[in-house]
C-alpha atoms as a PDB file:
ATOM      1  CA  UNK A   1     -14.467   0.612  14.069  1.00  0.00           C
ATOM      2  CA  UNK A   2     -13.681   1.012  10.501  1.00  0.00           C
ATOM      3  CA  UNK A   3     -16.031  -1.004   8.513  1.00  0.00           C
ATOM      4  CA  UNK A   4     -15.231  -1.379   4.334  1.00  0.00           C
ATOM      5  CA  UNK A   5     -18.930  -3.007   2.853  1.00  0.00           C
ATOM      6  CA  UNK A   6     -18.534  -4.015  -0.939  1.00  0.00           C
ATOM      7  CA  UNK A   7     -20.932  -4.919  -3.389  1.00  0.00           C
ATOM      8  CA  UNK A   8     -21.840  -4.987  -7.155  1.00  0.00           C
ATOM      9  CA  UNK A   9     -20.159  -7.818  -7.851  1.00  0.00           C
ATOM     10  CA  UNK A  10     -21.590 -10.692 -10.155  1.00  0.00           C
ATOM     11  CA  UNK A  11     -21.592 -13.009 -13.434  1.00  0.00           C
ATOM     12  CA  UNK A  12     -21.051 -11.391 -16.749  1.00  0.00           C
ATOM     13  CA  UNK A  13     -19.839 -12.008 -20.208  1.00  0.00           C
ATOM     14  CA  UNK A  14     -17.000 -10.516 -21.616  1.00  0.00           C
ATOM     15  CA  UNK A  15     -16.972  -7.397 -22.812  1.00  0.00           C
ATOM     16  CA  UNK A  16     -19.901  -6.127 -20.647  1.00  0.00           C
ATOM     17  CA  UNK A  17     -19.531  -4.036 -17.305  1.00  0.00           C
ATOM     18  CA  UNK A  18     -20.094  -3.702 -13.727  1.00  0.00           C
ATOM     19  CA  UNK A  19     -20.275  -1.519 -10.975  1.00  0.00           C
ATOM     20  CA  UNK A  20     -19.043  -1.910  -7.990  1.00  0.00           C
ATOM     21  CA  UNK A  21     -19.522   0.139  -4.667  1.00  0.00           C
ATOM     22  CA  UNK A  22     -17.573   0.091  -1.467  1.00  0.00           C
ATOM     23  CA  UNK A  23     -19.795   2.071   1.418  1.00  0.00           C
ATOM     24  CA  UNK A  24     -16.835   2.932   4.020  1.00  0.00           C
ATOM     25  CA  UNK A  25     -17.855   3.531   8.243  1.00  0.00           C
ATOM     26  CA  UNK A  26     -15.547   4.372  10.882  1.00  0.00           C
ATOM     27  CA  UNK A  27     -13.530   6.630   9.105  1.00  0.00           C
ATOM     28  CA  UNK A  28     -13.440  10.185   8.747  1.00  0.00           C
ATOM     29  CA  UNK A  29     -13.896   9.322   4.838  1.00  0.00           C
ATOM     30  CA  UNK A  30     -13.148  12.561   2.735  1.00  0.00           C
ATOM     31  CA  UNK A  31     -10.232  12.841   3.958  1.00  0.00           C
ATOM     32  CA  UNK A  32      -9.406   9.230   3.210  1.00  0.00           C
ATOM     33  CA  UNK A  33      -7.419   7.706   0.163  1.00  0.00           C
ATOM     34  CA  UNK A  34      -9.315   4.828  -0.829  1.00  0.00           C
ATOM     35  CA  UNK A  35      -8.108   1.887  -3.065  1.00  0.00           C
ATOM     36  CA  UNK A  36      -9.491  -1.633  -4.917  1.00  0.00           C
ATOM     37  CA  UNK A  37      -7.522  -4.203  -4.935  1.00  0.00           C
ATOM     38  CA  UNK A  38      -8.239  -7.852  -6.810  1.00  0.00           C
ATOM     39  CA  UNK A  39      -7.608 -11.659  -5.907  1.00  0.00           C
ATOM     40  CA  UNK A  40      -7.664 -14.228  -8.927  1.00  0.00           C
ATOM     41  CA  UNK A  41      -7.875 -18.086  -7.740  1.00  0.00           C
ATOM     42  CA  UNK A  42      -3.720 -19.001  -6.667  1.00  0.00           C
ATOM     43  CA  UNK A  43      -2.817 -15.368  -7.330  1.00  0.00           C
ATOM     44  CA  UNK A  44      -1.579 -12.976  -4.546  1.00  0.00           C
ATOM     45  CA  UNK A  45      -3.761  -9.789  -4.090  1.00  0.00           C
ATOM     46  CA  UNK A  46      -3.082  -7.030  -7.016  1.00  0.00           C
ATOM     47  CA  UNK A  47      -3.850  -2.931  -7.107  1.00  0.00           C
ATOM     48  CA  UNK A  48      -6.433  -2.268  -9.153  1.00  0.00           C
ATOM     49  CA  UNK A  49      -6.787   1.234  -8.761  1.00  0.00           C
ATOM     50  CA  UNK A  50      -6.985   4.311  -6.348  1.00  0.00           C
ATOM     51  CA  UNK A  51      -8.209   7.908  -5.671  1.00  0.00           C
ATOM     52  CA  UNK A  52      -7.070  10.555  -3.198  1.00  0.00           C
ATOM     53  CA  UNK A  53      -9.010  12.810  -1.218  1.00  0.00           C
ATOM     54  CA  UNK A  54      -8.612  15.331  -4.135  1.00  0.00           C
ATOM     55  CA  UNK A  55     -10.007  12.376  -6.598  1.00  0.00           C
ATOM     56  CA  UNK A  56      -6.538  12.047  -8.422  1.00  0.00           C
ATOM     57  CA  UNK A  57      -6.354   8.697  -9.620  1.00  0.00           C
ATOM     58  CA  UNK A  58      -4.026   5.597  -9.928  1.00  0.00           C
ATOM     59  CA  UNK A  59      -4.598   2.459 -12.158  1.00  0.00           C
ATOM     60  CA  UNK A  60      -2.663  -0.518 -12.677  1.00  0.00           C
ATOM     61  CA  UNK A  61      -2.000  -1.290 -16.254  1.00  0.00           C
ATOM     62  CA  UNK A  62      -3.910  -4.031 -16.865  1.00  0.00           C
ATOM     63  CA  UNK A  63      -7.249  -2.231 -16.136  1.00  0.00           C
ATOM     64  CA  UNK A  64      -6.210   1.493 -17.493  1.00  0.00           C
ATOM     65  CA  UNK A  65      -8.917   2.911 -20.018  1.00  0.00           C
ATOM     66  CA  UNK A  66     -11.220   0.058 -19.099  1.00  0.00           C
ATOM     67  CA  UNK A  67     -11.890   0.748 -15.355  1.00  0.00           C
ATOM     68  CA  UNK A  68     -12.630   3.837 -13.319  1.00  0.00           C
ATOM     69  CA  UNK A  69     -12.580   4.369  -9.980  1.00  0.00           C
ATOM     70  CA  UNK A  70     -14.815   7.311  -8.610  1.00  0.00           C
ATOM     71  CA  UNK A  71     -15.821   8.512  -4.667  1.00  0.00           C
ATOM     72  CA  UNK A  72     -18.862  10.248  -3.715  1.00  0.00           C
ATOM     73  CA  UNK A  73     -18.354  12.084  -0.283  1.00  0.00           C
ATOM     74  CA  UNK A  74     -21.823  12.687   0.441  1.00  0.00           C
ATOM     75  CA  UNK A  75     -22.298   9.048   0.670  1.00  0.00           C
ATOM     76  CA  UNK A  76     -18.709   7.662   2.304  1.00  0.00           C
ATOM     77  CA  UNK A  77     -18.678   5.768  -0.751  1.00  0.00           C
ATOM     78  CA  UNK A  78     -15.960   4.519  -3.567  1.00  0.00           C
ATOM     79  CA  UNK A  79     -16.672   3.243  -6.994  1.00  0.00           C
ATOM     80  CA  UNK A  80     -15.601   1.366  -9.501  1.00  0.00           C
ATOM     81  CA  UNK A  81     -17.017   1.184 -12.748  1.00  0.00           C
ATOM     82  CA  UNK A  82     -15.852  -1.319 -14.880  1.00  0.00           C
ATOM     83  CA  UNK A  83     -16.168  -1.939 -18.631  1.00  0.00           C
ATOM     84  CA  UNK A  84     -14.714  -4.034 -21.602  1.00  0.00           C
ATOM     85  CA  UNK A  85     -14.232  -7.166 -18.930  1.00  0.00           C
ATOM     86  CA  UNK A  86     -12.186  -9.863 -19.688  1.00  0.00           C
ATOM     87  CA  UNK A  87     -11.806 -13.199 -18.331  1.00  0.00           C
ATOM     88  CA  UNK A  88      -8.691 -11.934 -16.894  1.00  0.00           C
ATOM     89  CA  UNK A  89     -10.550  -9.264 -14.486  1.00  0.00           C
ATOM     90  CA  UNK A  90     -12.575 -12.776 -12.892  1.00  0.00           C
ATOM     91  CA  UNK A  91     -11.391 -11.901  -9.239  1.00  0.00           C
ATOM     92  CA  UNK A  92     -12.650 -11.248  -5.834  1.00  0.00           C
ATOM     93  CA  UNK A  93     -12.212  -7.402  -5.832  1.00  0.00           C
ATOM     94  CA  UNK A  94     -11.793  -5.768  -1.799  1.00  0.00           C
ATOM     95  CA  UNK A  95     -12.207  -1.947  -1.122  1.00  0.00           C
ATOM     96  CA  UNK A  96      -8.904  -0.750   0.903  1.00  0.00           C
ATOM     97  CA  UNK A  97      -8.288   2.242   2.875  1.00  0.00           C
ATOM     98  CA  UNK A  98      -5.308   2.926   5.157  1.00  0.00           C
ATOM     99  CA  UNK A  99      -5.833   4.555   8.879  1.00  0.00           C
ATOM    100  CA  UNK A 100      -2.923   4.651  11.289  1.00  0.00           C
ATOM    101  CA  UNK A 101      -0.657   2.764   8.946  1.00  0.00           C
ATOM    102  CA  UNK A 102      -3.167  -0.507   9.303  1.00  0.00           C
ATOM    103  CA  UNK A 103      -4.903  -1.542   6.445  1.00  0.00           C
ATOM    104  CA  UNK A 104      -8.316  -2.624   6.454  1.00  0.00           C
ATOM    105  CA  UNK A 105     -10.083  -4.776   3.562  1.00  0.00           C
ATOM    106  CA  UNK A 106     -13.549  -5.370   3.081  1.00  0.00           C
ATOM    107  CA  UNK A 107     -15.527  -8.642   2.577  1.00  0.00           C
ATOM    108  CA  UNK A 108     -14.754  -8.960  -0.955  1.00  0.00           C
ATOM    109  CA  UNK A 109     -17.190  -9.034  -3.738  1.00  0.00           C
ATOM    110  CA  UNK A 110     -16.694 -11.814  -6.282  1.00  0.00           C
ATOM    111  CA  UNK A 111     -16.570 -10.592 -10.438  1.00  0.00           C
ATOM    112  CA  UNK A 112     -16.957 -13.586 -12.651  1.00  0.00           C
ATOM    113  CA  UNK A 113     -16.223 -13.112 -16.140  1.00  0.00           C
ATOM    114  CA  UNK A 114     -17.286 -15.868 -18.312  1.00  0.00           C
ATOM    115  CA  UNK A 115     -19.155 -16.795 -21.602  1.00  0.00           C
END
């Protein structure tokens, strides 16, 4: 079954970065479009960003030219490097992917952005 595994979430200050890493099973995954997606406390779920099997990528405004989402094939893997956080980015981020028009969501990691 398809399994979506986060992690590289934690507590930072503003202005530093993260990594985070989404190790994807149960997929045939290079030829997978994968996605993050973020949850803020009484928000609905919001695209973050995305990357095709040809690594073109999507970002949502808020996080363009601070964020960048990467995949390495070898590894059935997605990235997402993050710098320049802001409280705002505090969120529980979820790796996505979309296989026979279900999507599927990972655990969630939680990013905490505070001084």
């Amino acid at each position: 079954q398809v399994q979506l595994v986060e992690s590289g979430g934690g507590l930072v200050q503003p202005g530093e970065s993260l990594r985070l890493s989404c190790a994807a099973s149960g997929i045939i995954f290079r030829l997978s479009n994968m996605a993050w997606y973020r949850q803020a406390p009484g928000r609905q779920r919001e695209f973050v960003a995305s990357i095709t099997t040809i690594s073109r990528t999507t970002y949502a405004d808020s996080v363009k030219g601070r964020f960048t989402i990467s995949r390495d094939n070898t590894k059935n893997t997605v990235y997402l490097q993050m710098n320049s956080l802001a409280r705002e980015d505090t969120a529980v981020y979820y790796c996505n992917v979309v296989r026979n028009r279900v999507n599927y969501w990972g655990q969630g990691t939680q990013v905490t952005v505070s001084s």
